[in-house]
C-alpha atoms as a PDB file:
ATOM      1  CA  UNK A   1       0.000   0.000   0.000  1.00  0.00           C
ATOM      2  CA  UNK A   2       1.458   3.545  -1.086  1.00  0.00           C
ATOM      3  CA  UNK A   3      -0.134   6.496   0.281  1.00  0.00           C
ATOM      4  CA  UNK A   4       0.164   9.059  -2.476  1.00  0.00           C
ATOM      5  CA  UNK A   5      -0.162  12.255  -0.677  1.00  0.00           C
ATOM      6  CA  UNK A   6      -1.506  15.264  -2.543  1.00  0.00           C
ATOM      7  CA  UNK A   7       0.646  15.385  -5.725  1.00  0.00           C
ATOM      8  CA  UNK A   8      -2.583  12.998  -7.326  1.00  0.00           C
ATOM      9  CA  UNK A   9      -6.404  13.220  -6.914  1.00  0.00           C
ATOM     10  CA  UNK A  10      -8.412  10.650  -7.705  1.00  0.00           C
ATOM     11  CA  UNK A  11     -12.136  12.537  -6.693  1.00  0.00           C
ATOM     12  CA  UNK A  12     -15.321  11.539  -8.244  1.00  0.00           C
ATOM     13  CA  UNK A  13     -16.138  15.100  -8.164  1.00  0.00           C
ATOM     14  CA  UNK A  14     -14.532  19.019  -7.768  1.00  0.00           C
ATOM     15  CA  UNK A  15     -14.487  19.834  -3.977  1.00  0.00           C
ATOM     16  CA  UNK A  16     -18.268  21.425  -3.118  1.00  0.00           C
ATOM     17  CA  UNK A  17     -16.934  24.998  -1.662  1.00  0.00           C
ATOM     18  CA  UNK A  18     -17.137  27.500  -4.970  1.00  0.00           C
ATOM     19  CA  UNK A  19     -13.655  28.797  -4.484  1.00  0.00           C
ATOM     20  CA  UNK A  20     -11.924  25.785  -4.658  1.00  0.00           C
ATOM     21  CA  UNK A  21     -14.494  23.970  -7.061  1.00  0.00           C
ATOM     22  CA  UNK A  22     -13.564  26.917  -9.322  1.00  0.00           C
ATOM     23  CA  UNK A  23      -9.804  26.302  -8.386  1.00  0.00           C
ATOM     24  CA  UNK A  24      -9.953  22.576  -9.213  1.00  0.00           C
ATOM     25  CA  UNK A  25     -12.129  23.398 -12.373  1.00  0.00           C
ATOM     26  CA  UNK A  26      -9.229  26.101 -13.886  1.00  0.00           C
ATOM     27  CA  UNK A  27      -6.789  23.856 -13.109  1.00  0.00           C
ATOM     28  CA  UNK A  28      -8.070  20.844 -14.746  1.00  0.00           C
ATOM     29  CA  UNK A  29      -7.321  19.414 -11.283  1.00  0.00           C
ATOM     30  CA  UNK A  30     -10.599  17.371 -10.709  1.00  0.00           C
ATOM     31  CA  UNK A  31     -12.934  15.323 -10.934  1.00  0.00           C
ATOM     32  CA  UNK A  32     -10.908  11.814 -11.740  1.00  0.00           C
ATOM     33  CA  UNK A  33      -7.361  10.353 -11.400  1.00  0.00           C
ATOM     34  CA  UNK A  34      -5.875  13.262 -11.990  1.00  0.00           C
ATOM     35  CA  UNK A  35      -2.267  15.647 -11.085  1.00  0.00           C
ATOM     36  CA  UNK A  36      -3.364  18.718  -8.294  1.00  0.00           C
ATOM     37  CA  UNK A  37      -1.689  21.225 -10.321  1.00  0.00           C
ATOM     38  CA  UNK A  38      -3.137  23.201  -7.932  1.00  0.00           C
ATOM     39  CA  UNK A  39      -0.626  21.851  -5.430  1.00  0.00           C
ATOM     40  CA  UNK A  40       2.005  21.295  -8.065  1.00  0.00           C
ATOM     41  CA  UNK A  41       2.000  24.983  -8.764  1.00  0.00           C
ATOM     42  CA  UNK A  42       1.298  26.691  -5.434  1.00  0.00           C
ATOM     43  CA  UNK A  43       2.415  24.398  -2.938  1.00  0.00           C
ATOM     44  CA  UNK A  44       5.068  22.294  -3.856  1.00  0.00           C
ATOM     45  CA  UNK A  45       8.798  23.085  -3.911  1.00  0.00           C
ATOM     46  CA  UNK A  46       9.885  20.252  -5.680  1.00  0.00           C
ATOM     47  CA  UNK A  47       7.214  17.994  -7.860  1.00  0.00           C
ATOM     48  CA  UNK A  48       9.370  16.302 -10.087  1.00  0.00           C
ATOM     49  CA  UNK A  49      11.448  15.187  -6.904  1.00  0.00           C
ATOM     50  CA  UNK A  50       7.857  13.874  -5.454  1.00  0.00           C
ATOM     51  CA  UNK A  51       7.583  12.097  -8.757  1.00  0.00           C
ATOM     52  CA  UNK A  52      10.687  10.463  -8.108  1.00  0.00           C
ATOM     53  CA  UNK A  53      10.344   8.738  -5.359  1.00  0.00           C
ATOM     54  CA  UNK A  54       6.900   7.666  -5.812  1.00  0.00           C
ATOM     55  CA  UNK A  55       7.770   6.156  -9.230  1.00  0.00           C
ATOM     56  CA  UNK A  56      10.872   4.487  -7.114  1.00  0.00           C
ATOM     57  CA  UNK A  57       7.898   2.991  -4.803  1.00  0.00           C
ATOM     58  CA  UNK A  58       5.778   1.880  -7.268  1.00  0.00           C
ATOM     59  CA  UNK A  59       7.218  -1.290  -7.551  1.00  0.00           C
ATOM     60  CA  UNK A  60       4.821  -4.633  -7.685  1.00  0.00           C
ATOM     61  CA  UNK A  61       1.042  -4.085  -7.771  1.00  0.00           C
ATOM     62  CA  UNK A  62       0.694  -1.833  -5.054  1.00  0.00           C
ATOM     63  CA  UNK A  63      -2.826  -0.306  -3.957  1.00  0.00           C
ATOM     64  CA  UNK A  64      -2.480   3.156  -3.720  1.00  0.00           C
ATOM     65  CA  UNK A  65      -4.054   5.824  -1.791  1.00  0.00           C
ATOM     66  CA  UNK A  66      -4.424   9.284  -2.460  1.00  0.00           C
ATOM     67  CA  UNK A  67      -5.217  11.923  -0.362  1.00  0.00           C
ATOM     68  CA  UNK A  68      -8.596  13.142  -2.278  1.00  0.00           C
ATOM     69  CA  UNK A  69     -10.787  10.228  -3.664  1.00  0.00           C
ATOM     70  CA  UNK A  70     -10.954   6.489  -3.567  1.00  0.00           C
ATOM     71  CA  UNK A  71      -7.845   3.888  -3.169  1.00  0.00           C
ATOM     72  CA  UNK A  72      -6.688   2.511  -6.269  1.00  0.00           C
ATOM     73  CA  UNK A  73      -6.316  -0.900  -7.173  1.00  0.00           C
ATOM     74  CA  UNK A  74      -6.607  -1.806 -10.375  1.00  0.00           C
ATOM     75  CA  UNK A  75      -3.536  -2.480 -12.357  1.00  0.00           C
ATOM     76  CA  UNK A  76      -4.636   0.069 -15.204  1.00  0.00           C
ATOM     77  CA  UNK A  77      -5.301   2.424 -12.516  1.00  0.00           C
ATOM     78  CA  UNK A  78      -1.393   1.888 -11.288  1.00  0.00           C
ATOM     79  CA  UNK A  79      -0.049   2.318 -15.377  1.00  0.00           C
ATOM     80  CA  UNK A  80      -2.124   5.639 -15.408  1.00  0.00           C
ATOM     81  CA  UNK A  81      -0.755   6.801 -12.147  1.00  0.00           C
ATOM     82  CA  UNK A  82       2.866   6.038 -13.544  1.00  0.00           C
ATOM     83  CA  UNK A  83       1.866   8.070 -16.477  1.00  0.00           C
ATOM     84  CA  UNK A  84       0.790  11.011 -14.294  1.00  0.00           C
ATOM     85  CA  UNK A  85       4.079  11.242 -12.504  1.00  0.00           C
ATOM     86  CA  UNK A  86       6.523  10.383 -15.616  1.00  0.00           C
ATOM     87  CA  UNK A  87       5.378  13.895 -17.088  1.00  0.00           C
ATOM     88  CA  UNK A  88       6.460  15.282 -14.140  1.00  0.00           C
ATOM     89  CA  UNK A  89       9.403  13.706 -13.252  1.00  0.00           C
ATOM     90  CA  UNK A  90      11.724  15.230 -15.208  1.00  0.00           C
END
């Protein structure tokens, strides 16, 4: 199990408060498995370091859990997720 912190959203919908529904909506940070680039921009010193070492732990068939949304566990979920976090790694 990997917990994913909040690099990656996987929410079935934007947050309900109108600020950050509008945030996550400009963004293209929500709804779905998805980069915060709200985070990634704002909040977040180093992403492609973050990247890194989650790529480094994603090792196996791991179920992964991200900080907004539901646990992952399917294996094309996991491919997707490396996906995500190869375009920012470098």
């Amino acid at each position: 199990m990997l917990y994913i912190d909040e690099l990656l959203g996987n929410q079935a919908a934007p947050p309900p408060h109108p600020f950050w529904k509008f945030a996550f909506w400009v963004s293209g940070s929500a709804p779905g498995l998805r980069i915060n680039r709200i985070f990634k921009t704002v909040l977040c010193t180093e992403p492609g370091r973050i990247a890194r070492t989650l790529l480094e732990a994603l090792e196996g068939e791991p179920i992964l859990v991200p900080s907004h949304g539901a646990p992952l566990r399917r294996a094309e979920d996991v491919s997707r997720v490396r996906a995500l976090l190869q375009s920012i790694a470098s």
